[in-house]
Protein backbone atom coordinates (compact mmCIF):
# COMPACT_ATOMS: atom_id res chain seq x y z
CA UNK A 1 2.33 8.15 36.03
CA UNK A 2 -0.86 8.88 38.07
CA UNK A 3 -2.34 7.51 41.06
CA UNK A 4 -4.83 4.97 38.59
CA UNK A 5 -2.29 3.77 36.34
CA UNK A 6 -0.19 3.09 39.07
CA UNK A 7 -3.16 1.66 41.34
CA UNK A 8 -4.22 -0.41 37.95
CA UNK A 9 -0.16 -1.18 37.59
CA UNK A 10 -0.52 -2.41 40.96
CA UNK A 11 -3.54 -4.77 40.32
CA UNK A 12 -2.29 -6.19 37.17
CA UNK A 13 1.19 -7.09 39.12
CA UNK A 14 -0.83 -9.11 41.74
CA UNK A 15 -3.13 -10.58 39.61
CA UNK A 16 -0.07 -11.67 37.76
CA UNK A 17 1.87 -12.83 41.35
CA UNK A 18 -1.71 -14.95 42.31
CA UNK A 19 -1.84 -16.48 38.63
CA UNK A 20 2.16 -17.39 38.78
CA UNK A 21 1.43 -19.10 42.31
CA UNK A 22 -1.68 -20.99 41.41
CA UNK A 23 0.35 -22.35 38.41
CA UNK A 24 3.36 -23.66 40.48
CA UNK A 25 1.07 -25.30 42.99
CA UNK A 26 -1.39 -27.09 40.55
CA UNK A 27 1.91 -28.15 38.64
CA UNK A 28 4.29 -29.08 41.31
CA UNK A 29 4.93 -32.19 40.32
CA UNK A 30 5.73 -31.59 36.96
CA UNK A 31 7.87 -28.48 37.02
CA UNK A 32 10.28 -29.41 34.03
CA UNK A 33 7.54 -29.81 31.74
CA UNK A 34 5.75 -26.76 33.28
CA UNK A 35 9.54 -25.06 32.46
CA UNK A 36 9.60 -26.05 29.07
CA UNK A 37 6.27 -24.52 28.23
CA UNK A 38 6.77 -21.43 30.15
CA UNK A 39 10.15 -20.99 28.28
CA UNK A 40 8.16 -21.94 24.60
CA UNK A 41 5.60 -19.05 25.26
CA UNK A 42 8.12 -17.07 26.72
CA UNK A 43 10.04 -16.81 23.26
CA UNK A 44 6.54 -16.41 21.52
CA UNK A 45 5.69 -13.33 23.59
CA UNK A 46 9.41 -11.80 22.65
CA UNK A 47 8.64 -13.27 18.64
CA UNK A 48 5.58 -11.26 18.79
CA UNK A 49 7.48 -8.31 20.30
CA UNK A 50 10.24 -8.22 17.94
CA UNK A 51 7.60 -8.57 14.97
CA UNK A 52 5.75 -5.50 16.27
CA UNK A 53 8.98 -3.39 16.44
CA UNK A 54 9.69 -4.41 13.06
CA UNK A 55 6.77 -4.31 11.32
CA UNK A 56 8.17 -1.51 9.23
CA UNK A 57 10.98 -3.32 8.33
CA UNK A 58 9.61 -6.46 7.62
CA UNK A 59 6.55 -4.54 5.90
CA UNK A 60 9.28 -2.88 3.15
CA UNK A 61 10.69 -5.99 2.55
CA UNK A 62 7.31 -8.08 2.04
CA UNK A 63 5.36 -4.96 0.37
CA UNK A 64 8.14 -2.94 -0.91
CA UNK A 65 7.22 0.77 -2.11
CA UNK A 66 8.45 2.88 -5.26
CA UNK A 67 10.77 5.44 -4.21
CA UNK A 68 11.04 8.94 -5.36
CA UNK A 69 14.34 10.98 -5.76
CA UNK A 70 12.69 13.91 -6.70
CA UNK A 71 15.97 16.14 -7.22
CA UNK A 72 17.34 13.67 -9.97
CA UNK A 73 14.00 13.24 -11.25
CA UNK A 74 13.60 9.42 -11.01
CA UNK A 75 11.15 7.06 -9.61
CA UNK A 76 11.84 3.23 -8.95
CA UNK A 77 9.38 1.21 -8.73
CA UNK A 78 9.73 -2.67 -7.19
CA UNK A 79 7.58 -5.30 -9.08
CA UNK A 80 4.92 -6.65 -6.82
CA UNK A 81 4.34 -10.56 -6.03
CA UNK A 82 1.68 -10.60 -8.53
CA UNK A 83 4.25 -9.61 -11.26
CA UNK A 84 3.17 -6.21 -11.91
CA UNK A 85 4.39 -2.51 -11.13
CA UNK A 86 2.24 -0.44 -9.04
CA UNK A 87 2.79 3.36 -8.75
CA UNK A 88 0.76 5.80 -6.51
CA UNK A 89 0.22 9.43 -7.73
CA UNK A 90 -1.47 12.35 -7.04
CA UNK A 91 -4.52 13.08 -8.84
CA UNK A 92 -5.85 16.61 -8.11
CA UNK A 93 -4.18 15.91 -4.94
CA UNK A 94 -5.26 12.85 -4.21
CA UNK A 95 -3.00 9.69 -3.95
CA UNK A 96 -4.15 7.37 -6.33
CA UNK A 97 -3.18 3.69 -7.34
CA UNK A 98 -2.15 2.69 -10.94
CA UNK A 99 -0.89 -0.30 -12.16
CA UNK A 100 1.75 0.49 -14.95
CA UNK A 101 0.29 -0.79 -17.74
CA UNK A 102 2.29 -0.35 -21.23
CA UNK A 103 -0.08 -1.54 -23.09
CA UNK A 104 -2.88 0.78 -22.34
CA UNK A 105 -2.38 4.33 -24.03
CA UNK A 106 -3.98 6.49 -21.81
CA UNK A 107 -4.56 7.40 -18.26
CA UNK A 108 -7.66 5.05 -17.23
CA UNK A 109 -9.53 5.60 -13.90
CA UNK A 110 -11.66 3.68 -12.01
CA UNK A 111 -14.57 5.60 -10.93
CA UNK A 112 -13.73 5.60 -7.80
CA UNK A 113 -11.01 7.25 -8.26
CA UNK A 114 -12.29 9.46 -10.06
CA UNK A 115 -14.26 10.70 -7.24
CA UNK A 116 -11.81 10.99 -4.52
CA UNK A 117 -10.09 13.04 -7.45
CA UNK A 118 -12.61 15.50 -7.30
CA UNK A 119 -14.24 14.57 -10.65
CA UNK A 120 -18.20 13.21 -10.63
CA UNK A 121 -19.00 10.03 -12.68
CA UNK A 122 -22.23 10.51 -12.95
CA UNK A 123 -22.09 13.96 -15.11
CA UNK A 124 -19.68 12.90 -17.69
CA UNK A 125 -20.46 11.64 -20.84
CA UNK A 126 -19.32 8.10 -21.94
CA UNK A 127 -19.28 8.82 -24.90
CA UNK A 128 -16.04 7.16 -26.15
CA UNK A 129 -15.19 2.96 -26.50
CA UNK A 130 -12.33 1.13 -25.38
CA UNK A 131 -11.25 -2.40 -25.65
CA UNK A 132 -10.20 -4.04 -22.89
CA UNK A 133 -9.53 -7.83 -21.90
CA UNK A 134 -13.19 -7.80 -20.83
CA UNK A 135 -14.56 -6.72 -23.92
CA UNK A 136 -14.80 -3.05 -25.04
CA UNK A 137 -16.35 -0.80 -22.25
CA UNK A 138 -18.12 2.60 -22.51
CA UNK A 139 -14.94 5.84 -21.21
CA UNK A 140 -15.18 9.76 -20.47
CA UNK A 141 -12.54 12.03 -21.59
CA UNK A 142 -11.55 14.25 -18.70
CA UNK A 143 -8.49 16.83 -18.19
CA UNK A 144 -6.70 16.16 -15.18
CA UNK A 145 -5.93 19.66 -13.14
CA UNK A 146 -2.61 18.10 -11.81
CA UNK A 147 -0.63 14.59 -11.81
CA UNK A 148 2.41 13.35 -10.35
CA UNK A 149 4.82 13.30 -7.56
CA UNK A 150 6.16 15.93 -5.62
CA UNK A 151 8.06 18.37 -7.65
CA UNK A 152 7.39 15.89 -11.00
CA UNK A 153 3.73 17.21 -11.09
CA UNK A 154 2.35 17.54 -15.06
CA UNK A 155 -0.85 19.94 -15.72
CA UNK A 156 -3.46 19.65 -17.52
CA UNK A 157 -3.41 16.08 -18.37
CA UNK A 158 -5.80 14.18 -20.88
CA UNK A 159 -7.28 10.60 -18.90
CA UNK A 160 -10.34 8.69 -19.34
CA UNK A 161 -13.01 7.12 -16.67
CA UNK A 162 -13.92 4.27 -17.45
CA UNK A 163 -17.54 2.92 -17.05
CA UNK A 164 -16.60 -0.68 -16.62
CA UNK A 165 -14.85 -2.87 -13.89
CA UNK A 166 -11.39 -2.96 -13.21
CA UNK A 167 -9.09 -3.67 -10.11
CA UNK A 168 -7.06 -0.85 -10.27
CA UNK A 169 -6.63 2.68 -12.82
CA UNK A 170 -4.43 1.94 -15.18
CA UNK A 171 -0.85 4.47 -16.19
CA UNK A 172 -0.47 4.13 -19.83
CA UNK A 173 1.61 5.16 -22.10
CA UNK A 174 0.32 8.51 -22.92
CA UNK A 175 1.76 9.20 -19.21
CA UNK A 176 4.65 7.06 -19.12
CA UNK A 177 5.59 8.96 -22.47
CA UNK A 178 6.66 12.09 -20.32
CA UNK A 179 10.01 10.35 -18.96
CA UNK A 180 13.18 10.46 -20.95
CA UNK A 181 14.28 6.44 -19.89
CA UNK A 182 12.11 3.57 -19.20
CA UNK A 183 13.62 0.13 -17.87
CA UNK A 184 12.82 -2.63 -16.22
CA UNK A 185 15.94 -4.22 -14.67
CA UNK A 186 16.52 -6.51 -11.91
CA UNK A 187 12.90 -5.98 -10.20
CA UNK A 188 12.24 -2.81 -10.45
CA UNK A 189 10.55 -0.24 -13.31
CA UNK A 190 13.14 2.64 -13.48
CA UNK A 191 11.81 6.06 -15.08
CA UNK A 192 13.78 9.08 -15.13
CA UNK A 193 13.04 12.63 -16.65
């Protein structure tokens, strides 16, 4: 510790002492009350404490994430609040969002991702149509350089970009295709190679 933070260590302590003693004088005559609050904000102060230290804990349990078990080549995926299964890959090396979506039958990108994937919207051609739920929307074949987890990385893999708005790429089943097993069971999407 150096000479400020102890000299600002020092400061804080008496500024703490002076506040402490101004609050027992002005509430004298009401110390149980004054006790009662002091012990309520008291246990918020440690709530806050112990939420802080546990963030990652409570953050797992609240937001789980898919887990990857790379050796026996099999991902697990928990199902989100909103019902659906969300797995994050990289994408030329990028981690990307998808939403597993089994009834889309390619690899769809948003733009954006597109870009951070090292691929520029703006010189593809849209030349290709697919229907979504918002109507059919303008897409660009591209070839993936890499995709995938870890040691689970495919090459040279066919996905679209597509032209139109979406909240997240979508894995379809021209990806999901690649695994051996496919189940959904008890929460969680299971896929195993």
């Amino acid at each position: 510790m150096s000479a400020m933070d102890t000299g600002q260590l020092i400061y804080l302590v008496m500024l703490l002492a002076a506040v402490v003693f101004w609050f027992v004088v002005a509430n004298r005559n009401s110390m149980g009350k004054v006790m009662q609050h002091a012990a309520l904000w008291g246990l918020i102060f440690l709530g806050a404490i112990a939420a802080v230290g546990l963030w990652g804990d409570i953050r797992q349990t609240v937001v789980p994430r898919q887990a990857v078990f790379s050796d026996q080549g099999r991902i697990e995926v928990p199902r989100s609040p909103d019902g659906h299964y969300y797995l994050t890959l990289d994408v030329n090396g990028h981690p990307t969002r998808f939403v597993v979506d089994t009834g889309a039958t390619s690899i769809v990108l948003l733009e954006a991702d597109a870009r951070a994937a090292g691929i520029d919207p703006a010189r593809l051609n849209y030349s290709g149509t697919a229907m979504t739920a918002n109507g059919a929307v303008r897409t660009a074949r591209v070839v993936l350089d890499e995709i995938g987890f870890e040691e689970m990385t495919d090459r040279r893999v066919t996905a679209f970009v597509n032209e139109g708005e979406m909240a997240e790429s979508l894995l379809g089943m021209s990806y999901l295709q690649r695994f051996d097993r496919l189940e959904i069971s008890g929460g969680r999407l299971i896929l195993e190679r």
